[in-house]
Protein backbone atom coordinates (compact mmCIF):
# COMPACT_ATOMS: atom_id res chain seq x y z
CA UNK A 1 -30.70 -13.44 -9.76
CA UNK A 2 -29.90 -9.59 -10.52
CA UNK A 3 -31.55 -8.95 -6.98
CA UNK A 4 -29.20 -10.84 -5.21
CA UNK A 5 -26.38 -10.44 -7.07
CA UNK A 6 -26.05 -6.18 -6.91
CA UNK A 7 -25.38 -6.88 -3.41
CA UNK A 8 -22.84 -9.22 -3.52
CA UNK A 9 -21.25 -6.54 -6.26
CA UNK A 10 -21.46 -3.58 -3.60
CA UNK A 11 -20.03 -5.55 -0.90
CA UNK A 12 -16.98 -5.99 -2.85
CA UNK A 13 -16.83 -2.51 -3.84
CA UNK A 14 -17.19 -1.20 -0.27
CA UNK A 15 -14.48 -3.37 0.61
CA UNK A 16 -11.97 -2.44 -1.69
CA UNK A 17 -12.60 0.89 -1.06
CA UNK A 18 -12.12 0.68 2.87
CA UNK A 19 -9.28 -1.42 2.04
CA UNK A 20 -7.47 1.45 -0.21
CA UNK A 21 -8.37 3.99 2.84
CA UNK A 22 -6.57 1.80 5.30
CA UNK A 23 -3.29 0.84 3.72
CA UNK A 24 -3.58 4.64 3.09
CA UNK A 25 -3.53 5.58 6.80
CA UNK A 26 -0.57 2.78 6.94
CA UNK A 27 1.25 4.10 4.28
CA UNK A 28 1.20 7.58 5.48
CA UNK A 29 1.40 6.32 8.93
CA UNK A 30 4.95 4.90 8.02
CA UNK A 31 5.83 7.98 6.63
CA UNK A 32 5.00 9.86 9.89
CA UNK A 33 6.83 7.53 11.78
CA UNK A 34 9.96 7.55 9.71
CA UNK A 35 10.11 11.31 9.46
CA UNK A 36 10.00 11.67 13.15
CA UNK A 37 12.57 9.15 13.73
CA UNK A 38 15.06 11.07 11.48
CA UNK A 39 13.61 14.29 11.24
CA UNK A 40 16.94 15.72 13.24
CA UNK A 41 19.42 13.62 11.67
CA UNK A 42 18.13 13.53 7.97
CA UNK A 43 14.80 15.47 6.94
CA UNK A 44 15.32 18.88 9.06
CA UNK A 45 19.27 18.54 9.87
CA UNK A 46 19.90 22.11 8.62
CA UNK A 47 17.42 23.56 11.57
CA UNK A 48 19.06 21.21 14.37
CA UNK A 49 22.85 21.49 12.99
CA UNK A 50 23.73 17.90 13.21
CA UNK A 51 26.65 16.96 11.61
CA UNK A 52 26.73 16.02 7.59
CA UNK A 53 26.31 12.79 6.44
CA UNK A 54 28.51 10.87 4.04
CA UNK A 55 26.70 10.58 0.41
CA UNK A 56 26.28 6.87 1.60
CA UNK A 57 24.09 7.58 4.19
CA UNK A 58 22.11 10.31 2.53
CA UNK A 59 21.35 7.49 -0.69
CA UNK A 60 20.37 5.07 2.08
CA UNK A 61 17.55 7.81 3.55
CA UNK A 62 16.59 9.08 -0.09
CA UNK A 63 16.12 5.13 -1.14
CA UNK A 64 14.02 4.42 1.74
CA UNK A 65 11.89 7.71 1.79
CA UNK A 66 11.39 6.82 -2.02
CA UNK A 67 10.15 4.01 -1.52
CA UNK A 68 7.48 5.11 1.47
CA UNK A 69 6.02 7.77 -1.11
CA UNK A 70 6.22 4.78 -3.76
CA UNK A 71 3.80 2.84 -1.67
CA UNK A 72 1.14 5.54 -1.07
CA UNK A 73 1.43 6.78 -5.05
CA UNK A 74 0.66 2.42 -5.50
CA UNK A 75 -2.24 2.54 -3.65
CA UNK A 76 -3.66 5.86 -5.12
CA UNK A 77 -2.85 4.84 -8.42
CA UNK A 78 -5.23 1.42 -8.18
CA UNK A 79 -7.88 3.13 -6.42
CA UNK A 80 -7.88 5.73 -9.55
CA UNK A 81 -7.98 2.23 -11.95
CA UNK A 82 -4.81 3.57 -13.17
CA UNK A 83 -3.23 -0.24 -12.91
CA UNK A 84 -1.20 0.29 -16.26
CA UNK A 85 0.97 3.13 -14.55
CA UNK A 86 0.68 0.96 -11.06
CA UNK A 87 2.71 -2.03 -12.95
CA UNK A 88 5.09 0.00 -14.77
CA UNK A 89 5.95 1.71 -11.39
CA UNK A 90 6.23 -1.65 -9.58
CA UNK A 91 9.08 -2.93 -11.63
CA UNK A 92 10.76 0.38 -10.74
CA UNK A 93 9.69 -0.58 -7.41
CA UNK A 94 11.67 -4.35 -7.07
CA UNK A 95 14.49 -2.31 -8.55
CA UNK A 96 14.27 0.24 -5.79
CA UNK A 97 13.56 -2.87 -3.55
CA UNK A 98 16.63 -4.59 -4.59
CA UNK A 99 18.90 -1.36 -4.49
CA UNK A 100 17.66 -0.75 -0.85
CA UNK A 101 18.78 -4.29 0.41
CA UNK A 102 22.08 -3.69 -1.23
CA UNK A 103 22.32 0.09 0.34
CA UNK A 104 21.59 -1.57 3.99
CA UNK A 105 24.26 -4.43 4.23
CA UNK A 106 26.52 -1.31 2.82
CA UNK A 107 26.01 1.02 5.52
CA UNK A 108 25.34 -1.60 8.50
CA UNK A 109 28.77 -2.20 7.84
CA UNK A 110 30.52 1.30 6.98
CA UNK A 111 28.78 2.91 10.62
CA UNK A 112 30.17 0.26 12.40
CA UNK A 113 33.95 2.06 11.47
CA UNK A 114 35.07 4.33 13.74
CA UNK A 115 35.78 7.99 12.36
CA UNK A 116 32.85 7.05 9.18
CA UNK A 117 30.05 9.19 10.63
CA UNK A 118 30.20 12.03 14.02
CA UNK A 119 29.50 10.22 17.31
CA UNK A 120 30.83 6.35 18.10
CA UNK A 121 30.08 3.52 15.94
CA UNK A 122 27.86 0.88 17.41
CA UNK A 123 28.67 -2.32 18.51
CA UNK A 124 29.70 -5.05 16.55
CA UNK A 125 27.05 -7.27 18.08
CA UNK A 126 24.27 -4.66 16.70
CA UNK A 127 25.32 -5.49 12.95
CA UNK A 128 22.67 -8.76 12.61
CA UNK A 129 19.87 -6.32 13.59
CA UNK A 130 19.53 -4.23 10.68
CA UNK A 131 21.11 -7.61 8.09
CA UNK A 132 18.27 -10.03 9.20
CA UNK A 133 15.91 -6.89 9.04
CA UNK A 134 16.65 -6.53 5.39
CA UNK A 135 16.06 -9.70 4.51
CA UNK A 136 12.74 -9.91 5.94
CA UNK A 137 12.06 -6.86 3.58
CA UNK A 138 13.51 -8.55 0.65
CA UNK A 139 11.15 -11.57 1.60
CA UNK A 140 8.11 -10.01 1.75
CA UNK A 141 8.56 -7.90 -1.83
CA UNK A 142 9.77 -10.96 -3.43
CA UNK A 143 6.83 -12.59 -2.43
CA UNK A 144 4.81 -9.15 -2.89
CA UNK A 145 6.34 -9.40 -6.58
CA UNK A 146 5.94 -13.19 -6.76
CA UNK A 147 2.31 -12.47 -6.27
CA UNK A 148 1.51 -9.46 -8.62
CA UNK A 149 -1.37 -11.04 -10.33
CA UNK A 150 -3.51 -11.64 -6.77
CA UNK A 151 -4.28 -8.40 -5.66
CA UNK A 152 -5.04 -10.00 -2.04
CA UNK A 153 -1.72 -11.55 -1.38
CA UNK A 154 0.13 -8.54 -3.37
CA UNK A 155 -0.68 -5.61 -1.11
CA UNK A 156 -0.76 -7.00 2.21
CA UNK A 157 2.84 -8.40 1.43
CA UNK A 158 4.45 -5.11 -0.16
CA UNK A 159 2.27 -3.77 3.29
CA UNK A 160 4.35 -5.58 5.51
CA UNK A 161 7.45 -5.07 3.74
CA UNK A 162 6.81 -1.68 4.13
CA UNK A 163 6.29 -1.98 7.68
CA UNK A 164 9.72 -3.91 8.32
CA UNK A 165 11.54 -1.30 7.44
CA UNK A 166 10.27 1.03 9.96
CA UNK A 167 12.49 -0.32 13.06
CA UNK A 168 15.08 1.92 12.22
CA UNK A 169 12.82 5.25 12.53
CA UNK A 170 10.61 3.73 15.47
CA UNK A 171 14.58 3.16 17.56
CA UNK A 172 15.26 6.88 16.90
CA UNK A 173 11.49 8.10 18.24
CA UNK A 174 12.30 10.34 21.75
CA UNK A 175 10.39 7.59 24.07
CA UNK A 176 12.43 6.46 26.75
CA UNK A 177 11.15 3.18 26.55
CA UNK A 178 12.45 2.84 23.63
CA UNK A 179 15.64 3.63 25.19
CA UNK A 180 15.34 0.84 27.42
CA UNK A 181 14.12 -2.07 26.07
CA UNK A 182 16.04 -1.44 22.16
CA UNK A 183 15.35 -3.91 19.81
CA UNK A 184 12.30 -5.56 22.02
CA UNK A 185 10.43 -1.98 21.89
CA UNK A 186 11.26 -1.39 18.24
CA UNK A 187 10.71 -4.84 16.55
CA UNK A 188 7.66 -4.95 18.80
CA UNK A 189 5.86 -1.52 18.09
CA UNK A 190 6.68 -3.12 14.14
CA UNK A 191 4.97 -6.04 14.69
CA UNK A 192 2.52 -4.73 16.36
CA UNK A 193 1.73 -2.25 13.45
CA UNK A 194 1.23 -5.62 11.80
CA UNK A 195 -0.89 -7.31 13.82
CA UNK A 196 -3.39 -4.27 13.58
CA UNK A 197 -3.23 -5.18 9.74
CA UNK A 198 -4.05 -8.73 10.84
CA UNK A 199 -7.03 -7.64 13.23
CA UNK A 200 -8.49 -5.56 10.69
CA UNK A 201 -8.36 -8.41 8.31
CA UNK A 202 -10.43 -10.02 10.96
CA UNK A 203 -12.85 -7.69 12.19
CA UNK A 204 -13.45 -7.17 8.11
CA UNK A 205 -12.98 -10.79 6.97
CA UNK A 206 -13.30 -12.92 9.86
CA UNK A 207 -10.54 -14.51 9.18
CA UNK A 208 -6.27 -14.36 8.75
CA UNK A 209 -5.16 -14.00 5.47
CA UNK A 210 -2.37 -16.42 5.04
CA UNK A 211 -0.12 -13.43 3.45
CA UNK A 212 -0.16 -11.98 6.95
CA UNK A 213 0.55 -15.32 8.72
CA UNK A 214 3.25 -15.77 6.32
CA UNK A 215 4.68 -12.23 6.71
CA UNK A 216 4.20 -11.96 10.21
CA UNK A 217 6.18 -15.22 10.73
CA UNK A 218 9.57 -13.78 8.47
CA UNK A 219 9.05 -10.80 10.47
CA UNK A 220 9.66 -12.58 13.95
CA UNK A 221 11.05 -15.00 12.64
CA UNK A 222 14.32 -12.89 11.25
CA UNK A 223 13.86 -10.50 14.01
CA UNK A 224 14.71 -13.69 16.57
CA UNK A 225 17.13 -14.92 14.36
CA UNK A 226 19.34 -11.50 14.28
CA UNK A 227 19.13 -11.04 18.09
CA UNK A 228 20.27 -14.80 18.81
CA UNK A 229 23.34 -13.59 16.19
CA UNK A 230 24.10 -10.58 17.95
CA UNK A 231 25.03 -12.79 20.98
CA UNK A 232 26.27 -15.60 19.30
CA UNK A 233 30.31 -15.19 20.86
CA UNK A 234 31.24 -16.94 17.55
CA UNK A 235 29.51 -13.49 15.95
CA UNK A 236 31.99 -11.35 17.15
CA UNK A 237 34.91 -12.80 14.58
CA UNK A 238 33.06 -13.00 11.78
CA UNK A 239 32.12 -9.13 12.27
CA UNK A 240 35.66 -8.19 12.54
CA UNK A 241 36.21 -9.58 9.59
CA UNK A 242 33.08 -8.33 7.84
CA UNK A 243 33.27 -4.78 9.05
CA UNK A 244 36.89 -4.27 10.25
């Protein structure tokens, strides 16, 4: 029994351990990614000279680069069996989560004002985008939260939250396909970052884990949703009113 147990026990350990180097490289990943989207506009403004932001817009970036860090110090912490700090830090975390959601529909609306920030506002018609976006965030940490006491659903939802927020830095990346295709090439280099989540789940599990298939699914799901909006005609009178 012993004999055939110890293996069974260092299976598991392997696996958690290749599983806290991978949503590592994910976590840091995302934090590549996002400084490189805004490292002009946000991070390294002073070198480039762009124009300052209003304090709106400079909570928005400090929220969202918080909460990048958050998820790698998460990870870190459970792989050092510090779990007592790692709960303590995720209730700061939904609260960061929820302030987040609340600092997006804020400033979707407030850049969409002509005269609120240097250079023209975008169109009306891009103000679903970044809404629906937000909510799939909010969907996947609820869940993430909803979840806390499964490990295995926990961090591969607060994984994918953390990769639906990354559309914004991956639209700013200096790729001229990006240019071109918009919210096709940065929804779908996002969702792609998840479905290499889901293939390593497979190449290490052999099989989906139905966190994924649920996350992946509010993912596309709200991206679709916010891009039928956006060209809804009936949208464009409800955004004047909203952001007008």
């Amino acid at each position: 029994m012993a004999s055939s147990t110890a293996p069974d026990v260092h299976t598991r350990v392997h696996t958690r351990v290749r599983d806290r180097w991978f949503l590592t490289a994910v976590g840091l990943l995302s934090i590549a990614i996002t400084f490189a989207g805004f490292a002009r506009t946000y991070f390294l403004k002073g070198l480039f000279g762009t124009p300052q932001l209003p304090l709106l817009l400079h909570l928005h970036g400090a929220a969202f680069t918080a909460w990048l860090v958050l998820f790698v110090v998460q990870v870190a912490l459970v792989a050092a069996r510090r779990t007592d700090i790692h709960r303590r830090l995720g209730v700061a975390g939904g609260a960061l989560a929820a302030v987040m959601t609340g600092l997006v529909c804020a400033v979707s609306i407030e850049v969409t004002k002509p005269g609120y920030r240097a250079g023209p506002p975008p169109e009306l018609s891009f103000l679903p985008l970044p809404l629906f976006n937000i909510l799939a965030f909010a969907i996947c940490v609820g869940a993430g939260l909803l979840y806390r006491r499964q490990s295995e659903y926990h961090k591969r939802f607060m994984l994918a939250a953390t990769i639906s927020i990354l559309t914004a830095a991956i639209s700013r990346l200096p790729f001229a396909f990006i240019d071109q295709y918009q919210e096709f090439a940065f929804f779908g280099i996002a969702d792609a970052m998840l479905l290499a989540c889901i293939l390593y789940d497979v190449l290490t599990r052999r099989r989906v884990h139905p966190a994924y298939a649920t996350a992946m699914g509010v993912l596309v799901g709200t991206q679709w949703i916010g891009m039928r909006v956006a060209t809804a005609s009936w949208w464009l009178a409800v955004a004047h009113a909203i952001a007008r």
